[in-house]
PDB file of N, CA and C in Angstrom:
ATOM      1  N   UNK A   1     -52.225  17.156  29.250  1.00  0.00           N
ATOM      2  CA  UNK A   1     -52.452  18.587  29.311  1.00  0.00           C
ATOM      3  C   UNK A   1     -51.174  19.358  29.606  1.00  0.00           C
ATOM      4  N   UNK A   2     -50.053  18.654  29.384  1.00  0.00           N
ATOM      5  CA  UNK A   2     -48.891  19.139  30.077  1.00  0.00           C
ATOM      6  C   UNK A   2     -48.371  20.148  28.370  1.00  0.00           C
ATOM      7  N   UNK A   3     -49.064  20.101  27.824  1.00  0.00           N
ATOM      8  CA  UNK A   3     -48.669  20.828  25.977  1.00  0.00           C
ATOM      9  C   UNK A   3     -49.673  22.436  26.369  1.00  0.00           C
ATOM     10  N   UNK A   4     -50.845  21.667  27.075  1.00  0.00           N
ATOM     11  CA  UNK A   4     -51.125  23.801  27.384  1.00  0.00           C
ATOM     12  C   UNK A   4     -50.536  24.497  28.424  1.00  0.00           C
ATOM     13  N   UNK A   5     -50.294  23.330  29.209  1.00  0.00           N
ATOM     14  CA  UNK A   5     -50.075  24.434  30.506  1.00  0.00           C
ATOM     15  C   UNK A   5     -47.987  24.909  30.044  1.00  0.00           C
ATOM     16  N   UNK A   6     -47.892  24.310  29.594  1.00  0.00           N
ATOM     17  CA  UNK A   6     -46.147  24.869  28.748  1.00  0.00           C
ATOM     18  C   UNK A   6     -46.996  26.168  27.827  1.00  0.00           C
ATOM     19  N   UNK A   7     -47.449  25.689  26.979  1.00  0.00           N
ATOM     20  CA  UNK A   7     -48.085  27.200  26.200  1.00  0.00           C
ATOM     21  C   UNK A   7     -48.736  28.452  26.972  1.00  0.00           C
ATOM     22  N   UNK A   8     -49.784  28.171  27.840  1.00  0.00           N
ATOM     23  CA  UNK A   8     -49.898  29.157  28.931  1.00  0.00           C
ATOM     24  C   UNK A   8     -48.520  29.690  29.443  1.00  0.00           C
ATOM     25  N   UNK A   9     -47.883  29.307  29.736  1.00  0.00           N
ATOM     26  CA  UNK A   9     -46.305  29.540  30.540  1.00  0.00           C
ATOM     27  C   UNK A   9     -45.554  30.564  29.671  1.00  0.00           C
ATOM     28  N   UNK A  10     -45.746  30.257  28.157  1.00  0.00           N
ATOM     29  CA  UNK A  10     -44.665  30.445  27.369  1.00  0.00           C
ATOM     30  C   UNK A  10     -45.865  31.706  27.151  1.00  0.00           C
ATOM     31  N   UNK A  11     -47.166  32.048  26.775  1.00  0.00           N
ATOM     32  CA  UNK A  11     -47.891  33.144  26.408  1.00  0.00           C
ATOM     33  C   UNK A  11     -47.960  34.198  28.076  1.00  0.00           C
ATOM     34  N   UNK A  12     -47.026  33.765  28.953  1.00  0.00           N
ATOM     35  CA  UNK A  12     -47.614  34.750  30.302  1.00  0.00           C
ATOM     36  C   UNK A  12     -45.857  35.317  30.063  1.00  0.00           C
ATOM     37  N   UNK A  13     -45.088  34.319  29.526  1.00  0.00           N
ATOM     38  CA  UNK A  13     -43.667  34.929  29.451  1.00  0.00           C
ATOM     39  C   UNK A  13     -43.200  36.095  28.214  1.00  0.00           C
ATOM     40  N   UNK A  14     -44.330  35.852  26.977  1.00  0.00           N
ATOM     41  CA  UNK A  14     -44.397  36.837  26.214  1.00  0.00           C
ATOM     42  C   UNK A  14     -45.309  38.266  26.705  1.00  0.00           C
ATOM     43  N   UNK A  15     -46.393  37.582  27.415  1.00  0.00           N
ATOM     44  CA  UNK A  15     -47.190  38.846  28.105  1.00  0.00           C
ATOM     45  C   UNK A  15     -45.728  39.790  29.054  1.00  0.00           C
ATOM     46  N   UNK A  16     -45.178  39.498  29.642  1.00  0.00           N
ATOM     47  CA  UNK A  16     -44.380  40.243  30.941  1.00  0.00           C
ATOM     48  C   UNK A  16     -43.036  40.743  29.321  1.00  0.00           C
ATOM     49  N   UNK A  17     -42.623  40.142  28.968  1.00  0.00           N
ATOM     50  CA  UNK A  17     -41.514  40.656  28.234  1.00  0.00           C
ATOM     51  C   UNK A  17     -42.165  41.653  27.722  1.00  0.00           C
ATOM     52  N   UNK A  18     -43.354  42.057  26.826  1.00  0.00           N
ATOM     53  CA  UNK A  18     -43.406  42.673  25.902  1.00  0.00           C
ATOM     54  C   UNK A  18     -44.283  44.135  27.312  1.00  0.00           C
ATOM     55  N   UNK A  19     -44.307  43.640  28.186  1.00  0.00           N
ATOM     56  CA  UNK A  19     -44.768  44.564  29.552  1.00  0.00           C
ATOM     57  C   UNK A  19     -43.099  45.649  29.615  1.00  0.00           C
ATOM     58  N   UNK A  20     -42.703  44.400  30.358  1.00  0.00           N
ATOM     59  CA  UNK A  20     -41.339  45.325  30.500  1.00  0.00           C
ATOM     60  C   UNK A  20     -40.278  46.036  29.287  1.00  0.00           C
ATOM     61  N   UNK A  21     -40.463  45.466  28.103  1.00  0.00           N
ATOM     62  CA  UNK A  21     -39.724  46.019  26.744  1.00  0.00           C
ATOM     63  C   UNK A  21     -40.927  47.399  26.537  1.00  0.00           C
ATOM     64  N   UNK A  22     -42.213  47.795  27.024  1.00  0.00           N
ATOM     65  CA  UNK A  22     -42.831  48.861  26.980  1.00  0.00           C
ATOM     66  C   UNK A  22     -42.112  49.522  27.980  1.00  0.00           C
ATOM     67  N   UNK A  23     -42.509  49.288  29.446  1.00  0.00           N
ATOM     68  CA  UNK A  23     -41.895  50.115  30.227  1.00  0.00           C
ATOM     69  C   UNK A  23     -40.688  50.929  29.898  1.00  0.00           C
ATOM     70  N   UNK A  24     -39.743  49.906  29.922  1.00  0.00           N
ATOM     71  CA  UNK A  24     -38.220  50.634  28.961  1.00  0.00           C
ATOM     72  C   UNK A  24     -38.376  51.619  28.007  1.00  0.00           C
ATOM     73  N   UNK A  25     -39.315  51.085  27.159  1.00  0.00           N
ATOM     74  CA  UNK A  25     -39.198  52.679  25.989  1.00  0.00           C
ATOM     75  C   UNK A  25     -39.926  53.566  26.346  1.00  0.00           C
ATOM     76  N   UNK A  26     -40.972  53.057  26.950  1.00  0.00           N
ATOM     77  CA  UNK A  26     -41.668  54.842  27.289  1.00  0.00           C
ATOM     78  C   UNK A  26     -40.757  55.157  28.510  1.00  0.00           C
ATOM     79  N   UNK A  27     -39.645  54.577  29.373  1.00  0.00           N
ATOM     80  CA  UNK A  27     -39.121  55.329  30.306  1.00  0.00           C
ATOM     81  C   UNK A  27     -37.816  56.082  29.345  1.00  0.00           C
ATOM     82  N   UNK A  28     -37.191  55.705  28.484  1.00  0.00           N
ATOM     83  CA  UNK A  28     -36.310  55.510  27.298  1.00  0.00           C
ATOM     84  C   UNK A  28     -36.734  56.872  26.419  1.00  0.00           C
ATOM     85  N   UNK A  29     -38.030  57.297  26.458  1.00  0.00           N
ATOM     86  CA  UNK A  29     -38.232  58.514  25.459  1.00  0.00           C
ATOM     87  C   UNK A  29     -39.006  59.565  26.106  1.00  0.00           C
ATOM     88  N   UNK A  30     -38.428  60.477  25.718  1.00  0.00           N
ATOM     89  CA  UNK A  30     -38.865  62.361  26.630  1.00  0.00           C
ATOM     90  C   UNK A  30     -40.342  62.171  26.181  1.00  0.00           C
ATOM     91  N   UNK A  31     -41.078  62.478  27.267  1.00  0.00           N
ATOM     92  CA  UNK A  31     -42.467  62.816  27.012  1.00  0.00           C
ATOM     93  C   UNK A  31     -43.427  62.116  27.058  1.00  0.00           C
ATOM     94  N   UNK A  32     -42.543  61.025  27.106  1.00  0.00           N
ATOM     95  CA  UNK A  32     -43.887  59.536  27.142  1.00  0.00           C
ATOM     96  C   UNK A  32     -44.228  59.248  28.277  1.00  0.00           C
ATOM     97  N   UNK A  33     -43.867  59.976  29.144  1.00  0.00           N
ATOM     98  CA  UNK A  33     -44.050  59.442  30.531  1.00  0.00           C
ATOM     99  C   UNK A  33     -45.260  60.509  31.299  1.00  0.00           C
ATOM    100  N   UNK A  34     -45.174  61.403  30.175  1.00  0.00           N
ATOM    101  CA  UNK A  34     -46.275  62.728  30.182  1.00  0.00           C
ATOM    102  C   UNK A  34     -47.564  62.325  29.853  1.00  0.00           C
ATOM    103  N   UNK A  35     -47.229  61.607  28.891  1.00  0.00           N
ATOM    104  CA  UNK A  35     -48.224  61.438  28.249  1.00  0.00           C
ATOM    105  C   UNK A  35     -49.763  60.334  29.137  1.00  0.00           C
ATOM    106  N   UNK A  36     -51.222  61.145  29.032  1.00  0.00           N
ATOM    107  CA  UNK A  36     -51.626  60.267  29.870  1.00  0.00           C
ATOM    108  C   UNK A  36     -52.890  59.029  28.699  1.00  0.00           C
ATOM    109  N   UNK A  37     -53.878  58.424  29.412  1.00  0.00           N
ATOM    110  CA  UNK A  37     -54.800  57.484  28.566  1.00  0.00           C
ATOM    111  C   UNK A  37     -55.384  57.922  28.010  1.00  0.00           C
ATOM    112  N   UNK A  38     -55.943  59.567  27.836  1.00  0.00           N
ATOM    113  CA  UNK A  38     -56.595  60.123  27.059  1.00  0.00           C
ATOM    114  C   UNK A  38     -55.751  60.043  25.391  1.00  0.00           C
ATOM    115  N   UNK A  39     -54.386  60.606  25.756  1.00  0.00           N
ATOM    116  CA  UNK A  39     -53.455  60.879  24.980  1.00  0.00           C
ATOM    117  C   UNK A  39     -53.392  59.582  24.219  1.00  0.00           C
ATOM    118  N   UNK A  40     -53.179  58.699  24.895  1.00  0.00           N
ATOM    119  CA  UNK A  40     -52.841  57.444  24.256  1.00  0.00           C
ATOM    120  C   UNK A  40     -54.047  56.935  23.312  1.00  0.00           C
ATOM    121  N   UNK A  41     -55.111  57.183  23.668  1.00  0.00           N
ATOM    122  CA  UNK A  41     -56.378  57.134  23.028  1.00  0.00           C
ATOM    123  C   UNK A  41     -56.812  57.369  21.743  1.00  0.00           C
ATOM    124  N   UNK A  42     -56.225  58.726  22.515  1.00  0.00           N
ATOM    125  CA  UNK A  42     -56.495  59.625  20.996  1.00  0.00           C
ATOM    126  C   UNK A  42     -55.356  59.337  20.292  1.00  0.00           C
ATOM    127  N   UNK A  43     -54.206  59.203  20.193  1.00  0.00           N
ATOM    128  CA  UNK A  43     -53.206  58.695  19.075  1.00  0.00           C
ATOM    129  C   UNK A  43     -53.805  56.893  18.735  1.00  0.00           C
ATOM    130  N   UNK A  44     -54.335  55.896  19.365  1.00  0.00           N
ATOM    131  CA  UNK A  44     -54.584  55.574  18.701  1.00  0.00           C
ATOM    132  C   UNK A  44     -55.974  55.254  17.827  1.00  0.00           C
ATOM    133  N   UNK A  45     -56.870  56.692  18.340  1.00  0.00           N
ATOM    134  CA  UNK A  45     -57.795  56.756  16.829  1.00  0.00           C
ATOM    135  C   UNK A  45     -57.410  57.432  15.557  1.00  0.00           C
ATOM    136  N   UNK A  46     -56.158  58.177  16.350  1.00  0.00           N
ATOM    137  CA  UNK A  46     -55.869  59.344  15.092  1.00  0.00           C
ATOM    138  C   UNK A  46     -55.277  58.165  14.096  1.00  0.00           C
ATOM    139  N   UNK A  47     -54.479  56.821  14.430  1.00  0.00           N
ATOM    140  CA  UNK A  47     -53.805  55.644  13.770  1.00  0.00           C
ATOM    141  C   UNK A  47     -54.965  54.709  13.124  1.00  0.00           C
ATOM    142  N   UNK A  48     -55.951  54.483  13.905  1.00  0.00           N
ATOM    143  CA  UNK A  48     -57.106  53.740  13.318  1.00  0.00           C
ATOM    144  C   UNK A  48     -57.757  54.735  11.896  1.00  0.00           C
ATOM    145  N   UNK A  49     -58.108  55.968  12.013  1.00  0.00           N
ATOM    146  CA  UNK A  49     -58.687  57.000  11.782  1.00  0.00           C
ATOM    147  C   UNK A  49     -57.647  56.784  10.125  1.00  0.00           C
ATOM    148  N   UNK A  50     -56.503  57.009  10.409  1.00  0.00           N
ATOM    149  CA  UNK A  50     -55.430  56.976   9.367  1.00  0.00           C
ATOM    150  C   UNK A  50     -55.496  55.634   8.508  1.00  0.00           C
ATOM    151  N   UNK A  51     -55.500  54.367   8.998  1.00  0.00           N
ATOM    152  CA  UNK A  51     -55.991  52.932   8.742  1.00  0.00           C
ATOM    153  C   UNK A  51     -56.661  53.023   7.528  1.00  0.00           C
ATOM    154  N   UNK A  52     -58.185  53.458   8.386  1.00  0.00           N
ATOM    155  CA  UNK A  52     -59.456  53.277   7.546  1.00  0.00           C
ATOM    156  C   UNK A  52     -59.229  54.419   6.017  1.00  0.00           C
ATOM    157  N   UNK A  53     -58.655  55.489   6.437  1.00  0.00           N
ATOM    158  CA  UNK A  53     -58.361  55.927   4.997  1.00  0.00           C
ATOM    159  C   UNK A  53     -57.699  55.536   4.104  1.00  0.00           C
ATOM    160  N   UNK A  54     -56.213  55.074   4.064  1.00  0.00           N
ATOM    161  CA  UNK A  54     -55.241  54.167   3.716  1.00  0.00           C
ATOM    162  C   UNK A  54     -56.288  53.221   2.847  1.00  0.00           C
ATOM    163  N   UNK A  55     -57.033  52.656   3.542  1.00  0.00           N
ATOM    164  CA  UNK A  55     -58.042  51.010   2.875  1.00  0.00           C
ATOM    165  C   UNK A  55     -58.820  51.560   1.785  1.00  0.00           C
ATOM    166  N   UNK A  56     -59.739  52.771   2.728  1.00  0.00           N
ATOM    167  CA  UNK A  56     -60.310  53.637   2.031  1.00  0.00           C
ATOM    168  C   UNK A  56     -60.153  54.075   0.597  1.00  0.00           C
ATOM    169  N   UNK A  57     -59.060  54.250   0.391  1.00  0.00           N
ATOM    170  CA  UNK A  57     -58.258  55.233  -0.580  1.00  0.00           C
ATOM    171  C   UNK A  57     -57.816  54.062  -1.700  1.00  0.00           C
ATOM    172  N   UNK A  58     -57.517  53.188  -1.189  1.00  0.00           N
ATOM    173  CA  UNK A  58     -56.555  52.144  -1.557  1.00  0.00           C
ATOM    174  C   UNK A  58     -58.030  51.241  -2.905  1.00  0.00           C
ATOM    175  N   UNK A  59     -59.097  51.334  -1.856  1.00  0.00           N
ATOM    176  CA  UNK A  59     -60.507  50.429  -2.824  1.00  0.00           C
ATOM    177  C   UNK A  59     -61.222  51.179  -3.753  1.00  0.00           C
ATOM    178  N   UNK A  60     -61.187  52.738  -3.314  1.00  0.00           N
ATOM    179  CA  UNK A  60     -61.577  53.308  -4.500  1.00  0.00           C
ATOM    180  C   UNK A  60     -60.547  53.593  -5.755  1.00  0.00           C
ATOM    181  N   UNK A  61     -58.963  53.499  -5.055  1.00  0.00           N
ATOM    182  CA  UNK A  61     -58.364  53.268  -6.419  1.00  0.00           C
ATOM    183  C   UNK A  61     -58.181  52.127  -7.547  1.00  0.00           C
ATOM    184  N   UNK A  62     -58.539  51.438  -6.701  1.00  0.00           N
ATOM    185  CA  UNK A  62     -58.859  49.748  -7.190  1.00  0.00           C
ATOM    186  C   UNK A  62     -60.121  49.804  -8.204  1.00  0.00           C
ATOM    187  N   UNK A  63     -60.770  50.190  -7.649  1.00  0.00           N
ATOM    188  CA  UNK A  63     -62.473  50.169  -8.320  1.00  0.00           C
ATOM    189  C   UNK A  63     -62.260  51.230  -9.524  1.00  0.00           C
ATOM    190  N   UNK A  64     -61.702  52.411  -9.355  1.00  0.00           N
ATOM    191  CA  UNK A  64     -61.070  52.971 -10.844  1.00  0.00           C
ATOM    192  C   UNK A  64     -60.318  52.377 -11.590  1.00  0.00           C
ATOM    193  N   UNK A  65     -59.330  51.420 -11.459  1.00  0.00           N
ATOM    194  CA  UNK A  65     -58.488  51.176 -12.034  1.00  0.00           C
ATOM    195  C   UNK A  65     -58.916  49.669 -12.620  1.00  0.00           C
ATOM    196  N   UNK A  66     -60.537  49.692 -12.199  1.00  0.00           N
ATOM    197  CA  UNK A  66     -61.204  48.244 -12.699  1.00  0.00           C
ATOM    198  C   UNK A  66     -61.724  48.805 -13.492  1.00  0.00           C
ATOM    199  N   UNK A  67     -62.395  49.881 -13.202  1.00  0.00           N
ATOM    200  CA  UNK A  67     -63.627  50.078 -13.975  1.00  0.00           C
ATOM    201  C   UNK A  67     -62.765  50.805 -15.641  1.00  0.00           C
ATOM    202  N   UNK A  68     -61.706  51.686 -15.511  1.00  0.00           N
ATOM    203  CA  UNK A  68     -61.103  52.253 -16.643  1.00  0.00           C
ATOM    204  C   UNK A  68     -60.393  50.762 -17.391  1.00  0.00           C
ATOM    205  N   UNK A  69     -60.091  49.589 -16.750  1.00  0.00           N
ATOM    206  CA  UNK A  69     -59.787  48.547 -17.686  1.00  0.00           C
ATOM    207  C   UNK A  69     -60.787  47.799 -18.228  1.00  0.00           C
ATOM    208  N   UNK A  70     -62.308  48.120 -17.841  1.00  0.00           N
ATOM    209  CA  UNK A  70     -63.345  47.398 -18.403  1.00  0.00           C
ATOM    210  C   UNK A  70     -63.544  48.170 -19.230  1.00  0.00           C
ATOM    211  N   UNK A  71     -63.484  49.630 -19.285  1.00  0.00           N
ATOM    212  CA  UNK A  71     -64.264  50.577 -20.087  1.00  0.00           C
ATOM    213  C   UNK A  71     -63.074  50.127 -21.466  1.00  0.00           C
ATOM    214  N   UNK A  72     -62.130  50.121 -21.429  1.00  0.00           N
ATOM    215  CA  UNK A  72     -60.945  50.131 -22.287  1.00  0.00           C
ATOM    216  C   UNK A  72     -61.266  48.679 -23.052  1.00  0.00           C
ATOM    217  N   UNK A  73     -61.791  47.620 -22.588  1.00  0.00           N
ATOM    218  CA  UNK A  73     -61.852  46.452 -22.879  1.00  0.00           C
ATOM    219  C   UNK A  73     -63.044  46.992 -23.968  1.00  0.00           C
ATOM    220  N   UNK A  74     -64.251  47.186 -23.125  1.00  0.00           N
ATOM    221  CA  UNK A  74     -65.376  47.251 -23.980  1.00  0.00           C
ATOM    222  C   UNK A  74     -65.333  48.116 -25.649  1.00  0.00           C
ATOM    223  N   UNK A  75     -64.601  49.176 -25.021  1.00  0.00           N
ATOM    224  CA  UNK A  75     -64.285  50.226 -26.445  1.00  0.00           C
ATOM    225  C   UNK A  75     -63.341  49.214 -27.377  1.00  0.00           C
ATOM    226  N   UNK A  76     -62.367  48.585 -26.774  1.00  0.00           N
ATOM    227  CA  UNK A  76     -61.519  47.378 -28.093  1.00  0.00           C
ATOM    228  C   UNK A  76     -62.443  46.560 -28.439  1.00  0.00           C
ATOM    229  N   UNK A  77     -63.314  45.987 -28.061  1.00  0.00           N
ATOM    230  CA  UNK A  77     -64.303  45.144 -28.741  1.00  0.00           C
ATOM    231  C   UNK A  77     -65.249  45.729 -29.403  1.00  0.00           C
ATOM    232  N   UNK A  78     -65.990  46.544 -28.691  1.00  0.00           N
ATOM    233  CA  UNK A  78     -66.683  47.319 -29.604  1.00  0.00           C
ATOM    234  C   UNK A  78     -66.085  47.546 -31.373  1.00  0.00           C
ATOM    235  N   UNK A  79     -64.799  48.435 -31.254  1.00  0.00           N
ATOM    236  CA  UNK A  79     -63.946  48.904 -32.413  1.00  0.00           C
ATOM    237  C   UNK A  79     -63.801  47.312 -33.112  1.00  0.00           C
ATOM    238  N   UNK A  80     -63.166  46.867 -32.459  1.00  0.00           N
ATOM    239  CA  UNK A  80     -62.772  45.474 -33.373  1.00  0.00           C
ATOM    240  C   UNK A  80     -64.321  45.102 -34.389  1.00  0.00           C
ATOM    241  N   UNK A  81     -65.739  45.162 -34.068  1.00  0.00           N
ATOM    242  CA  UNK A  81     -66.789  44.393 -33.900  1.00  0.00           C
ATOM    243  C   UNK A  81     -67.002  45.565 -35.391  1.00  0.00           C
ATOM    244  N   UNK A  82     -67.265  46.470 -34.854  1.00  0.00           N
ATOM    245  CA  UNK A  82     -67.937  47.790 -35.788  1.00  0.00           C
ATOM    246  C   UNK A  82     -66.449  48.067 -37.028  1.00  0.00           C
ATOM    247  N   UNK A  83     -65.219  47.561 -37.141  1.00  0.00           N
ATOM    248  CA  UNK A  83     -64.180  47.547 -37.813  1.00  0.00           C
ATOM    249  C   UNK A  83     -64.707  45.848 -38.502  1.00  0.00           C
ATOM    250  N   UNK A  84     -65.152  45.207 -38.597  1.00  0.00           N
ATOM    251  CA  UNK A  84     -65.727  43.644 -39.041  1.00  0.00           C
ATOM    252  C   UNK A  84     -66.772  43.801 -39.901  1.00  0.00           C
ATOM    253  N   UNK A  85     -67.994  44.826 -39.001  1.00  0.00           N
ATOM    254  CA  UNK A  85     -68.863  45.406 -40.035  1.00  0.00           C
ATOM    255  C   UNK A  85     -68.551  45.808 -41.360  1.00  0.00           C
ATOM    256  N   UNK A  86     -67.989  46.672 -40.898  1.00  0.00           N
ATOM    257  CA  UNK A  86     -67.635  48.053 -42.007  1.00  0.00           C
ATOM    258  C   UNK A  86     -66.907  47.214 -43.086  1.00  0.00           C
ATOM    259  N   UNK A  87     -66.539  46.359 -43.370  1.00  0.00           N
ATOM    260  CA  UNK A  87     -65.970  45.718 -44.664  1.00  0.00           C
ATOM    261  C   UNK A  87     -66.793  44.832 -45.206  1.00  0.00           C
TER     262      UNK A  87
END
């Protein structure tokens, strides 16, 4: 068990670094130190909020850009099919 308790060690040494590399920048930038948990909250739903549109945006352009290459498919076959007839 001496392989978790090194990994525990090594995940409590990334927990405190990435503690104190916060501290530093919010002491490091005007205003952040103003700023309280509400604030922080709300920036990050306004970021989640932003997320879900991004995905949002991203699947309905997908789903157009399926559906106008099926429609495009179907009309070339169609033409090809009704151009076979016709002679």
């Amino acid at each position: 068990m001496d392989w978790s308790n090194n990994f525990e060690q090594f995940l409590a040494q990334v927990s405190e670094t990435q503690r104190q590399l916060f501290k530093s920048w919010t002491s490091a930038m005007p205003g952040m130190q103003d700023s309280t948990r509400q604030d922080m909250r709300e920036n990050f739903d306004n970021a989640v909020n932003f997320q879900e549109q991004v995905v949002t945006s991203s699947l309905e352009f997908q789903a157009r850009v399926t559906h106008l290459s099926l429609e495009s498919q179907r009309q070339l076959w169609q033409n090809y099919f009704n151009m076979l007839r016709s002679k």
